[in-house]
Protein backbone atom coordinates (compact mmCIF):
# COMPACT_ATOMS: atom_id res chain seq x y z
CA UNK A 1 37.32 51.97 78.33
CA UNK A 2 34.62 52.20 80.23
CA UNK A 3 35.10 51.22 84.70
CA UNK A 4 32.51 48.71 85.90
CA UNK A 5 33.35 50.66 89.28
CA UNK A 6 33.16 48.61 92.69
CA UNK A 7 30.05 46.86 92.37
CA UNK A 8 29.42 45.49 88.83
CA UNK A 9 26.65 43.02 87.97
CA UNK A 10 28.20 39.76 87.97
CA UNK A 11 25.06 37.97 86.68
CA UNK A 12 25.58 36.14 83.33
CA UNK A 13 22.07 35.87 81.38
CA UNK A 14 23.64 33.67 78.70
CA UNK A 15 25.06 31.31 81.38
CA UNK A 16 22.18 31.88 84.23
CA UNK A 17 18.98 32.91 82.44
CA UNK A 18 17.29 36.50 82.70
CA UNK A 19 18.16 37.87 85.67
CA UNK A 20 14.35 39.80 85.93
CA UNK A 21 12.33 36.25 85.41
CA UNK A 22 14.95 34.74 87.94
CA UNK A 23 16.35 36.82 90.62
CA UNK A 24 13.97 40.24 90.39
CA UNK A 25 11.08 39.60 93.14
CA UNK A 26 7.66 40.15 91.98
CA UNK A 27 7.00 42.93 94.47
CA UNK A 28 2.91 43.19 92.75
CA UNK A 29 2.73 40.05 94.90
CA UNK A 30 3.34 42.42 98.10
CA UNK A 31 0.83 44.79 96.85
CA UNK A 32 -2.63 43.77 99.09
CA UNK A 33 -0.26 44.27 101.99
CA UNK A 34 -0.27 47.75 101.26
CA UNK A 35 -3.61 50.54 102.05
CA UNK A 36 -5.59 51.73 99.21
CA UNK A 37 -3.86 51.43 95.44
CA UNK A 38 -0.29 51.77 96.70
CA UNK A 39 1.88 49.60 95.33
CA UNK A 40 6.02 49.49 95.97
CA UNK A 41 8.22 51.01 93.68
CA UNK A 42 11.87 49.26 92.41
CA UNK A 43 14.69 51.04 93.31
CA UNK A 44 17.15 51.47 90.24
CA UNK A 45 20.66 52.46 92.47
CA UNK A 46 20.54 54.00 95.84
CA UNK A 47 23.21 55.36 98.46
CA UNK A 48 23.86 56.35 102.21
CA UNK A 49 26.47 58.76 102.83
CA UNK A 50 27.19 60.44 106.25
CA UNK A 51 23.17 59.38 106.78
CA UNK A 52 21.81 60.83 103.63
CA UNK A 53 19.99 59.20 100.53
CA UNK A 54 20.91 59.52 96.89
CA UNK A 55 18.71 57.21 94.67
CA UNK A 56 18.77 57.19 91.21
CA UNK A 57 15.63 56.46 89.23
CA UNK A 58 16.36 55.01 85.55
CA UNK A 59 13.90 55.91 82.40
CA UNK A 60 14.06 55.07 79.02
CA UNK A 61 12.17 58.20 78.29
CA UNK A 62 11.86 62.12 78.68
CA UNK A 63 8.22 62.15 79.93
CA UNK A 64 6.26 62.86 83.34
CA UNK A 65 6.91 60.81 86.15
CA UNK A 66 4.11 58.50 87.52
CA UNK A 67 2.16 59.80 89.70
CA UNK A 68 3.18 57.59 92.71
CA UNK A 69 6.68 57.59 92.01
CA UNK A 70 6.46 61.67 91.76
CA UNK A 71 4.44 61.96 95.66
CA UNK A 72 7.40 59.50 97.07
CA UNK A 73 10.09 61.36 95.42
CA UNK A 74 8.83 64.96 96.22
CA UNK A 75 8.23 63.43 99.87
CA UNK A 76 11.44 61.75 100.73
CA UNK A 77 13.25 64.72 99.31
CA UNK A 78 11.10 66.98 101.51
CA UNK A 79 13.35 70.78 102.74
CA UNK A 80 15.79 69.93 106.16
CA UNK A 81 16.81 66.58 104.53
CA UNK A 82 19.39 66.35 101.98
CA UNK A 83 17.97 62.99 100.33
CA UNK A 84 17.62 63.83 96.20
CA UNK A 85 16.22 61.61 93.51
CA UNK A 86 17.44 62.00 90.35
CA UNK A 87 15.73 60.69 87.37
CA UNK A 88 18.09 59.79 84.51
CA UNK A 89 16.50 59.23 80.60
CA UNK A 90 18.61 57.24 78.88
CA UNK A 91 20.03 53.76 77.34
CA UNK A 92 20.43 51.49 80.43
CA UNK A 93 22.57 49.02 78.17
CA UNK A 94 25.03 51.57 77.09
CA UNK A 95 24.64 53.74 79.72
CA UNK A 96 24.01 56.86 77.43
CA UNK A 97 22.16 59.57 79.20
CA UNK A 98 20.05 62.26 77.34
CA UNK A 99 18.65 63.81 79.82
CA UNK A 100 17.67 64.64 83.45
CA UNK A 101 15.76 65.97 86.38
CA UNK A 102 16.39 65.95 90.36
CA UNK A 103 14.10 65.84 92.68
CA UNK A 104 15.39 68.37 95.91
CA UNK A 105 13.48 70.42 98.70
CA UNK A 106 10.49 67.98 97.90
CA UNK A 107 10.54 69.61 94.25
CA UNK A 108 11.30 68.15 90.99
CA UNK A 109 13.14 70.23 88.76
CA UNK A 110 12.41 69.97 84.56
CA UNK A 111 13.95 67.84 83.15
CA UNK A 112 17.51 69.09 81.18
CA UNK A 113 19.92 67.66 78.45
CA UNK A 114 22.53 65.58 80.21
CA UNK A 115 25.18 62.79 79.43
CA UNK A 116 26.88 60.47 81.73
CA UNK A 117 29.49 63.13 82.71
CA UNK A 118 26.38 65.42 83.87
CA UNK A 119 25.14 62.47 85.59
CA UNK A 120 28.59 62.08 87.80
CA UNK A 121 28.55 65.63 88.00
CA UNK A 122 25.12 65.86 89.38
CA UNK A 123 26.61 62.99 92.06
CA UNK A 124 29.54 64.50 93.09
CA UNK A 125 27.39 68.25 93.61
CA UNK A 126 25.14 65.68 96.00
CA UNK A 127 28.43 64.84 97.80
CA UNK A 128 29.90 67.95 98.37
CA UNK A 129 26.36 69.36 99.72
CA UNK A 130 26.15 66.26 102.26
CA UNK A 131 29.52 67.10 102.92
CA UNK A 132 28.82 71.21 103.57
CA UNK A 133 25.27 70.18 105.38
CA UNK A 134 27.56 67.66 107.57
CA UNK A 135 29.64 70.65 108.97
CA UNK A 136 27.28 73.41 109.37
CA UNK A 137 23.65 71.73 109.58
CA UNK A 138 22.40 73.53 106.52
CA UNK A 139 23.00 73.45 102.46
CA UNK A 140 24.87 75.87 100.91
């Protein structure tokens, strides 16, 4: 049996309708706000701990990573800050994960065979390097 964990999704679609036609926003709306052909990007999970970003970026694909997505992600996770991106490919209904690539030092690694075990594994390793930056200033 599979944990839900602390913050399940307690929409029902059957009951409620789709959640994306309902309670996504359209964020292409907020596009002409933006310079040039920028456009915002959703945000699949993200976390702060001890002031430090994990986000996790879903696919349902091995592939390359758009182009925009791949300048923010190699930019937020630029060396001296210990914010990573990883990219998981995999079935977001059954939560099976094939494969995947992190994004650290402002460089993406390629992307490598993974299951949901490697993905909490990959998580953790994020945690225990926020936790050894957090008492010496610097990654191990």
């Amino acid at each position: 049996m599979h944990s839900q964990g602390f913050n399940p999704l307690r929409w029902n679609c059957t009951e409620r309708g789709c959640f994306n036609t309902l309670k996504r926003p359209k964020i292409e709306f907020l596009a002409e706000a933006l310079p040039r052909r920028m456009a915002f990007s959703d945000v699949d999970a993200i976390t702060e701990y001890r002031g430090h970003v994990l986000m996790i970026e879903w696919k349902s694909f091995v592939g390359p990573i758009p182009t925009g997505q791949n300048i923010m992600f190699m930019r937020i996770t630029a060396p001296g800050r210990m914010t990573r991106v990883i990219v998981v490919a995999g079935n977001a209904e059954t939560m099976e994960v094939t494969n995947c690539l992190v994004y650290a030092d402002g460089v993406a690694s390629q992307w490598q065979s993974s299951t949901l075990d490697g993905l909490k594994n990959r998580i953790r390793e994020w945690v225990s390097d926020v936790d050894a930056y957090t008492k010496t200033g610097r990654t191990r």
